[in-house]
N, C-alpha and C. Protein backbone atom coordinates (compact mmCIF):
# COMPACT_ATOMS: atom_id res chain seq x y z
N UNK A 1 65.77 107.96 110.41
CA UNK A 1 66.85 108.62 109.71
C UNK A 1 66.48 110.09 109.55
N UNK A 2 67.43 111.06 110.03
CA UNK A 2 66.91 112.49 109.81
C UNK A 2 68.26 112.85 108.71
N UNK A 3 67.28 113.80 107.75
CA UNK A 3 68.09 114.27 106.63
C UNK A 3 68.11 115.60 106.69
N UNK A 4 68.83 116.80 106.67
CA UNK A 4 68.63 117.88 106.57
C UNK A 4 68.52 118.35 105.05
N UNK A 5 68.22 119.65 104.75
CA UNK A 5 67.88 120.47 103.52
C UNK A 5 69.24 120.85 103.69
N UNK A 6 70.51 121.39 104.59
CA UNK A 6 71.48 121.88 104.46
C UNK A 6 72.38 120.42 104.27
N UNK A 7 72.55 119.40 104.55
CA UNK A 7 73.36 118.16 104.26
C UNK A 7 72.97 118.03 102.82
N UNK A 8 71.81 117.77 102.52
CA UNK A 8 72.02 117.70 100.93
C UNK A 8 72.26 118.98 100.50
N UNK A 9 72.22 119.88 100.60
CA UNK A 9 73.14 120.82 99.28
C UNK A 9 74.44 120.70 99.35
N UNK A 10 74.97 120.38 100.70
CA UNK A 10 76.32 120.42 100.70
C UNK A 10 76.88 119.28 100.40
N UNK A 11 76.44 118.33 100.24
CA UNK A 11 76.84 116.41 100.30
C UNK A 11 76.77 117.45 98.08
N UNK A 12 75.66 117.78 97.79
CA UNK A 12 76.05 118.14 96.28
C UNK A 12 77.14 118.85 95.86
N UNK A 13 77.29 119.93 96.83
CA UNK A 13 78.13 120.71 96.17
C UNK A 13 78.95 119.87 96.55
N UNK A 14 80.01 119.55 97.36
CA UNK A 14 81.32 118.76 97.94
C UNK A 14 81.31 117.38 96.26
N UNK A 15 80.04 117.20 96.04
CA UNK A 15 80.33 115.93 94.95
C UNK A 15 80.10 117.05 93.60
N UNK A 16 80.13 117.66 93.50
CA UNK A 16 79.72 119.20 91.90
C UNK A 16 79.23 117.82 91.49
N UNK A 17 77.54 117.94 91.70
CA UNK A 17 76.84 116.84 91.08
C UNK A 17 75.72 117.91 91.10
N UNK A 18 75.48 118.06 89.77
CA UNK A 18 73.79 119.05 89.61
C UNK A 18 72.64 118.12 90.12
N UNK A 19 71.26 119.61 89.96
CA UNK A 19 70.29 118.63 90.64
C UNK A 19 69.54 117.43 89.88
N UNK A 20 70.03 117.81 88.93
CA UNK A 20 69.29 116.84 87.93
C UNK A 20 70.28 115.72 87.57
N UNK A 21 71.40 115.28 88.14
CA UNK A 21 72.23 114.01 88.63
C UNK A 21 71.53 113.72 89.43
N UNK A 22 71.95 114.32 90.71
CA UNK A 22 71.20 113.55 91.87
C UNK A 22 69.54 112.93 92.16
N UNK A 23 68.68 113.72 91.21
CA UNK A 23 67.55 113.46 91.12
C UNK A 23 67.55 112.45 90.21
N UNK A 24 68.52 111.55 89.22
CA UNK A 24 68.19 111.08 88.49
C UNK A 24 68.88 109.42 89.17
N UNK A 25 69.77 109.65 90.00
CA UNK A 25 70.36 108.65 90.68
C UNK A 25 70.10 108.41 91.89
N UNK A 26 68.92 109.48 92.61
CA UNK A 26 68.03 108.73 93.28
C UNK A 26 66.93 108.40 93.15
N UNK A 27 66.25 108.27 91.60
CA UNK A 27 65.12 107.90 91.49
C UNK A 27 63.67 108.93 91.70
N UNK A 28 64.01 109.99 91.95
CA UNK A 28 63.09 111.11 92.48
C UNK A 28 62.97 112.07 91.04
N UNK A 29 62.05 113.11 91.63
CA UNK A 29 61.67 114.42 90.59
C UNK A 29 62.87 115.41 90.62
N UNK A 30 63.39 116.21 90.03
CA UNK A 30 64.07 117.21 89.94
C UNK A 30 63.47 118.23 90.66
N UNK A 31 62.11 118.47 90.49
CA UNK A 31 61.26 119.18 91.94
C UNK A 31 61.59 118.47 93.16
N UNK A 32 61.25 117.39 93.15
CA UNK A 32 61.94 117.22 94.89
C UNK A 32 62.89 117.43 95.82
N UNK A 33 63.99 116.96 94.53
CA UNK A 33 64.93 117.72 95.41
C UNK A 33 65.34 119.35 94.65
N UNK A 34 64.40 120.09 94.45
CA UNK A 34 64.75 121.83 94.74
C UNK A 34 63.73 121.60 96.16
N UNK A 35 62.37 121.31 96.15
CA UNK A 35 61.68 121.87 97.22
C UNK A 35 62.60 121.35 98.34
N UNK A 36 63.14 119.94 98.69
CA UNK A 36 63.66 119.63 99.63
C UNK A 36 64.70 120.40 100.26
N UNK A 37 65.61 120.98 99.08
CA UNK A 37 66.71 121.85 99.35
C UNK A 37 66.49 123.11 99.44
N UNK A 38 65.05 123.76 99.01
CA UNK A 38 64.96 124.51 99.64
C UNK A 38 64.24 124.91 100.92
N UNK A 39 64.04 123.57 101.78
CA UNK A 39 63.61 124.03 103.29
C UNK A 39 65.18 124.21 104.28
N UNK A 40 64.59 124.14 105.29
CA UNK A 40 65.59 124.46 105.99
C UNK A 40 65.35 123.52 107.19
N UNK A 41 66.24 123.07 107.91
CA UNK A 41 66.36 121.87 109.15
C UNK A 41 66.36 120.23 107.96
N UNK A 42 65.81 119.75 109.57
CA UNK A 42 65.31 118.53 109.42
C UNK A 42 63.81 117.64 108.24
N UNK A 43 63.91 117.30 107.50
CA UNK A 43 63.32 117.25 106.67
C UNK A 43 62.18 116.28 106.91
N UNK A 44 60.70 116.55 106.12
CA UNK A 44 59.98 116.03 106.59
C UNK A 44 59.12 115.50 105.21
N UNK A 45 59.79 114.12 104.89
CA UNK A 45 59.61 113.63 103.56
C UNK A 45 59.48 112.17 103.58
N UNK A 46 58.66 111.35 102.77
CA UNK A 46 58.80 109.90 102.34
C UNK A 46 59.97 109.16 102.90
N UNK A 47 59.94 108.90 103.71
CA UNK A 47 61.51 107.41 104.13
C UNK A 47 62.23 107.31 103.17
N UNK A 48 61.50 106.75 101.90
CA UNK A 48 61.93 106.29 101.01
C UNK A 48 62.67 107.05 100.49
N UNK A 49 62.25 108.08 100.15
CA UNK A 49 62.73 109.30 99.01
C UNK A 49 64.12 109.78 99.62
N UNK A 50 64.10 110.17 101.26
CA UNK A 50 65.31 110.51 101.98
C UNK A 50 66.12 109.43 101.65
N UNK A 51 66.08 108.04 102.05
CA UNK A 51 67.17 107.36 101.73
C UNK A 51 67.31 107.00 100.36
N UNK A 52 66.73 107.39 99.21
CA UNK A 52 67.32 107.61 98.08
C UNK A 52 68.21 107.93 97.86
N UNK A 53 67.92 109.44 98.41
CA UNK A 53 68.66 110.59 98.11
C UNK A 53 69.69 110.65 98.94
N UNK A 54 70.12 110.24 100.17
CA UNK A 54 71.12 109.92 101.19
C UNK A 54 72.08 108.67 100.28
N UNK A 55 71.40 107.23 99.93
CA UNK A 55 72.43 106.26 99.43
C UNK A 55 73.29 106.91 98.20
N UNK A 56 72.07 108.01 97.16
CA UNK A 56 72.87 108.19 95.75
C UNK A 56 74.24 108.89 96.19
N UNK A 57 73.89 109.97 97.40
CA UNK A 57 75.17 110.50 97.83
C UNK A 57 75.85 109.71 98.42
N UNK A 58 75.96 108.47 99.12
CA UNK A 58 76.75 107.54 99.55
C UNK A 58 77.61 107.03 98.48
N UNK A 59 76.92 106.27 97.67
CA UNK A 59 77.41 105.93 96.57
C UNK A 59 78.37 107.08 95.67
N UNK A 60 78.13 107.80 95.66
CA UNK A 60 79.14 109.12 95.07
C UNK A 60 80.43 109.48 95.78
N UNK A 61 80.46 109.10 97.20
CA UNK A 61 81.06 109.03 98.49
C UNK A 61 81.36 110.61 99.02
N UNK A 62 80.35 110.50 99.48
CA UNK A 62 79.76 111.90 100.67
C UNK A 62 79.21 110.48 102.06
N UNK A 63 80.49 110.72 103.41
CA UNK A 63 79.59 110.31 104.51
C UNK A 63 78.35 111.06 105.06
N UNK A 64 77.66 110.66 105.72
CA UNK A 64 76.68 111.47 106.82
C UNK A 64 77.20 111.44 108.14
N UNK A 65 76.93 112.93 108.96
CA UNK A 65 77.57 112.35 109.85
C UNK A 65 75.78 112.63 110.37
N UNK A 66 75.83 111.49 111.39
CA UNK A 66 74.31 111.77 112.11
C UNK A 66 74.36 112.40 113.35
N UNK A 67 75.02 113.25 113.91
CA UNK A 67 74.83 113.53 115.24
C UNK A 67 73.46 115.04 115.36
N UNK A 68 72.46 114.20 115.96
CA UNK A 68 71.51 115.31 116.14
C UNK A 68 71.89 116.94 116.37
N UNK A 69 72.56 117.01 117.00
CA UNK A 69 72.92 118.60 117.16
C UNK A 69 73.35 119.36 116.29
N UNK A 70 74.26 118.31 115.47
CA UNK A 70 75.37 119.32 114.59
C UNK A 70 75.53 118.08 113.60
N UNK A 71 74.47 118.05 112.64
CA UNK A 71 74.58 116.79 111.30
C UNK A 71 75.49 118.05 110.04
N UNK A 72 76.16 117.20 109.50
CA UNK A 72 76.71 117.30 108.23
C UNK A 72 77.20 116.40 107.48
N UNK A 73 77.92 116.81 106.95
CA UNK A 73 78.45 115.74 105.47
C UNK A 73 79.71 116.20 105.34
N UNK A 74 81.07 114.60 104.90
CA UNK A 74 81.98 114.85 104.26
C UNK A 74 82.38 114.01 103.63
N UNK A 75 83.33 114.45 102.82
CA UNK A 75 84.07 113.61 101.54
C UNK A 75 84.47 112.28 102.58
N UNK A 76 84.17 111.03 101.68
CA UNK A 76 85.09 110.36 102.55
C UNK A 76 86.63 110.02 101.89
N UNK A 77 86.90 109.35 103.08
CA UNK A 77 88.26 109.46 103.08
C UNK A 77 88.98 108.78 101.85
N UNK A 78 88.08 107.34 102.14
CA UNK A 78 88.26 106.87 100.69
C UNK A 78 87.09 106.60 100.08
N UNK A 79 86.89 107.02 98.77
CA UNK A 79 85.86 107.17 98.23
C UNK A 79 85.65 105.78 97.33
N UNK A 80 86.19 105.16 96.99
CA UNK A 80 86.30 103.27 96.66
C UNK A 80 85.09 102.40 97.94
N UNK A 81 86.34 102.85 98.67
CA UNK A 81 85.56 101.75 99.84
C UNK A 81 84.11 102.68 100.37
N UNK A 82 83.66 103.66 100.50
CA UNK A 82 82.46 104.29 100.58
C UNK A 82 81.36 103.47 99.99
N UNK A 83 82.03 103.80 98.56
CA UNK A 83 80.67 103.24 97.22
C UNK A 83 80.59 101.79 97.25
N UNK A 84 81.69 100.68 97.98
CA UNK A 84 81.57 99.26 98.20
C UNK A 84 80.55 99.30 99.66
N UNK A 85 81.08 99.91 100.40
CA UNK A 85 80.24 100.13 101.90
C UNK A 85 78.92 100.53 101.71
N UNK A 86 78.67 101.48 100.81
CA UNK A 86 77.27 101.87 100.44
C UNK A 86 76.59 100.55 99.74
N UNK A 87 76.85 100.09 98.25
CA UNK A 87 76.77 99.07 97.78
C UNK A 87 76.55 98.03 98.25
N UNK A 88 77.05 97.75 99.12
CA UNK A 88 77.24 96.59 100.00
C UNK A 88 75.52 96.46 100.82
N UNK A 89 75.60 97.80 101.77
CA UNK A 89 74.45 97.97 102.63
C UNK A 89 73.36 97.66 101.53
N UNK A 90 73.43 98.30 100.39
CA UNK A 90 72.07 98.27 99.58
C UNK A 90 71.63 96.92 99.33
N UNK A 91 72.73 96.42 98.41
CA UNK A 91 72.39 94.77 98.09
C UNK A 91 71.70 94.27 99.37
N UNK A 92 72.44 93.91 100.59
CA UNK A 92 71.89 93.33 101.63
C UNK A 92 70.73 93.54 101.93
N UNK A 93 70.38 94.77 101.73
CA UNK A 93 68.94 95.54 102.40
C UNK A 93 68.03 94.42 101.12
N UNK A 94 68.06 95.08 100.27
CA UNK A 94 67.69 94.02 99.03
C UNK A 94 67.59 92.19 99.02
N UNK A 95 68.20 92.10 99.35
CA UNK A 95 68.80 90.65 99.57
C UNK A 95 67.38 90.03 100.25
N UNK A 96 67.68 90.68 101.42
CA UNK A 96 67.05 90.04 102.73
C UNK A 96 65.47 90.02 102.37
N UNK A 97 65.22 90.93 101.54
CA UNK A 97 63.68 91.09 101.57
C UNK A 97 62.69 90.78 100.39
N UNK A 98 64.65 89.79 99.75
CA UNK A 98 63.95 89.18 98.33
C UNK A 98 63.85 87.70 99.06
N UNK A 99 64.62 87.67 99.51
CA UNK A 99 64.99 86.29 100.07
C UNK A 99 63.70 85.87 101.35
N UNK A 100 63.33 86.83 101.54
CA UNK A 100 61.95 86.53 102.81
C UNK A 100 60.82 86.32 102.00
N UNK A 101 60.35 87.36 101.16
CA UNK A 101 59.77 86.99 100.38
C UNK A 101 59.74 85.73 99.57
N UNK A 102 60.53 85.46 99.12
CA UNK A 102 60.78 84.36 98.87
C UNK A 102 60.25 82.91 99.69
N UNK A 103 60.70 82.82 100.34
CA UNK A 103 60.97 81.63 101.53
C UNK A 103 59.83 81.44 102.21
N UNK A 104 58.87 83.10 102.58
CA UNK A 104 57.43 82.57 102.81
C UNK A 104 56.63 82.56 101.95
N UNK A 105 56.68 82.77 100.76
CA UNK A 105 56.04 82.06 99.60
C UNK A 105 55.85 80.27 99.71
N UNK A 106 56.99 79.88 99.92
CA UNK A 106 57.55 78.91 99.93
C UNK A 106 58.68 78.09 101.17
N UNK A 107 57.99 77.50 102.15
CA UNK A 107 58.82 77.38 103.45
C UNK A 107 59.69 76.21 102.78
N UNK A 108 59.10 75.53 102.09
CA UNK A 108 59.33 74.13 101.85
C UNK A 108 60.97 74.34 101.44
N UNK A 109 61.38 75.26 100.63
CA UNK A 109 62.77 75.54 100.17
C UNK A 109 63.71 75.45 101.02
N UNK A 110 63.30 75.27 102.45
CA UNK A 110 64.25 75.75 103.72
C UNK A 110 64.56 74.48 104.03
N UNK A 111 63.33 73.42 104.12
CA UNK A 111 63.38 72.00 104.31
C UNK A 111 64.07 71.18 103.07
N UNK A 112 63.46 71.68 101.67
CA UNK A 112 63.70 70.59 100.70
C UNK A 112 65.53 71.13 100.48
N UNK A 113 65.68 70.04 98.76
CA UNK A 113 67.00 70.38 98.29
C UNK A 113 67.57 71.43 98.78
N UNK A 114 68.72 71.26 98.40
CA UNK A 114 70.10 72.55 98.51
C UNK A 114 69.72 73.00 97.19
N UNK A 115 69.29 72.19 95.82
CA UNK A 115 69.07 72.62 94.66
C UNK A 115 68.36 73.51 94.58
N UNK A 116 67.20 73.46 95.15
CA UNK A 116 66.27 73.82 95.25
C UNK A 116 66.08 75.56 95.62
N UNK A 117 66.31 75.47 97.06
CA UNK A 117 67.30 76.76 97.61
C UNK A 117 67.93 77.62 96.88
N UNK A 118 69.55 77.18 96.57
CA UNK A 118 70.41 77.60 95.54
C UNK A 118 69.84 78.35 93.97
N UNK A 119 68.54 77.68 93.25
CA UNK A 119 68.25 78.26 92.47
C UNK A 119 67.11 79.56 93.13
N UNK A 120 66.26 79.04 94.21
CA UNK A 120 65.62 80.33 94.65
C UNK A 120 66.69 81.87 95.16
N UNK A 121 67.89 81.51 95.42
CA UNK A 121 68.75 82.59 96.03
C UNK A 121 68.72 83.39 94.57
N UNK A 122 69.45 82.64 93.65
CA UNK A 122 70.34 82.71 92.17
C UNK A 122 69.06 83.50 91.98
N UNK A 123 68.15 83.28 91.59
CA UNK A 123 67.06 84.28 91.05
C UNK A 123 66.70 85.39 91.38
N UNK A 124 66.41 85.34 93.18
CA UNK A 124 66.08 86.43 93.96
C UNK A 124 67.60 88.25 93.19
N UNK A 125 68.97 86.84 93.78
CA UNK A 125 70.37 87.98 93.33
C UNK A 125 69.98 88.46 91.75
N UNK A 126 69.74 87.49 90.56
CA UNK A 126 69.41 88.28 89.31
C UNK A 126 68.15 89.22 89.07
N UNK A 127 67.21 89.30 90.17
CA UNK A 127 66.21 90.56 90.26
C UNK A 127 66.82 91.43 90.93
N UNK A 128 67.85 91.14 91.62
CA UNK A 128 68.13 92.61 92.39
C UNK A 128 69.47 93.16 91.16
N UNK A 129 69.83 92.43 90.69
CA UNK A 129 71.03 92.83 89.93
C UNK A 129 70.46 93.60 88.90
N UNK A 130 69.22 92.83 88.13
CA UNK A 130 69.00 93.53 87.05
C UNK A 130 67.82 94.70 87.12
N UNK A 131 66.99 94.76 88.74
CA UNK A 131 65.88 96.18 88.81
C UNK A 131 66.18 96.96 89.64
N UNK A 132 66.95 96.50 90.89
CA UNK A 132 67.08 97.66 92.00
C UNK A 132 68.52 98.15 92.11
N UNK A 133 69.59 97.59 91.72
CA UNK A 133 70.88 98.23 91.64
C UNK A 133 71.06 99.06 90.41
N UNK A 134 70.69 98.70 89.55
CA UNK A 134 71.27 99.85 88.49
C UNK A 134 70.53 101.13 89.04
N UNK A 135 69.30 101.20 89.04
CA UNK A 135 68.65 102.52 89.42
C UNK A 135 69.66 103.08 90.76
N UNK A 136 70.43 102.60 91.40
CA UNK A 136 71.45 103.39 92.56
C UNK A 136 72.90 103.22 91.62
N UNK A 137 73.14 102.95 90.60
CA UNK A 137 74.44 102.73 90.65
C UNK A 137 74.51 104.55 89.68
N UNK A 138 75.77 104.84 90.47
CA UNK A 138 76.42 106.23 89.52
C UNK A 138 76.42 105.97 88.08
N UNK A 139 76.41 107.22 87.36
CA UNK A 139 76.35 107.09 86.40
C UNK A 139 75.60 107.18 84.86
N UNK A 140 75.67 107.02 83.74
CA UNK A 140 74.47 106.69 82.67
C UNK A 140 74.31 105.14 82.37
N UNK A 141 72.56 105.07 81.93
CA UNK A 141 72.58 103.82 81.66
C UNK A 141 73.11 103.47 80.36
């Protein structure tokens, strides 16, 4: 994933979200993103931290556009279905890697009950509901 220093200022300004929103709804320092915004190109930072800072603007609904030559950012069109589309990707990303975890802890869940299963899912979804989505969701806690 390449992020530019010029896509995020402009994915901010287009959302009039200060830096200390966006730093706080992606989980990062308020230094990070000034130093980030203030380089220039392609950015050369933590995975993690970029797609922080890429989903919080998703979620706000700023697209990316990725084309290497000429990357930018715009409002999307509809900004509802953005923050479900964003949302959506996150949970899943989440999902999958509670749910693996899970399962090779424990293969037997795959073989045994549906009960069994069903409550390992139910648990995995109430850790992601209650530690890794709020920290992306817009907003105050």
């Amino acid at each position: 994933m390449t992020l530019t220093a010029e896509q995020i200022r402009a994915a901010r300004a287009m959302l009039r979200m200060e830096q200390t929103q966006l730093a706080e709804r992606a989980d990062v320092s308020v230094e990070t993103i000034k130093r980030l915004e203030g380089a220039q190109g392609p950015l050369k930072a933590q995975y993690e931290t970029l797609k922080n800072i890429r989903t919080a603007c998703e979620f706000a609904g700023v697209e990316f556009t990725d084309d290497a030559e000429r990357p930018g950012v715009r409002l999307a069109e509809d900004r509802t279905a953005a923050f479900v589309e964003a949302m959506t990707e996150q949970f899943a990303v989440s999902f999958k890697a509670c749910l693996e975890t899970t399962v090779r802890r424990n293969p037997s869940l795959v073989e045994g009950p549906k009960k069994q299963l069903i409550k390992a899912v139910l648990e995995d979804v109430a850790a992601i509901l209650k530690h890794t989505l709020p920290n992306r969701l817009p907003g105050k806690n």
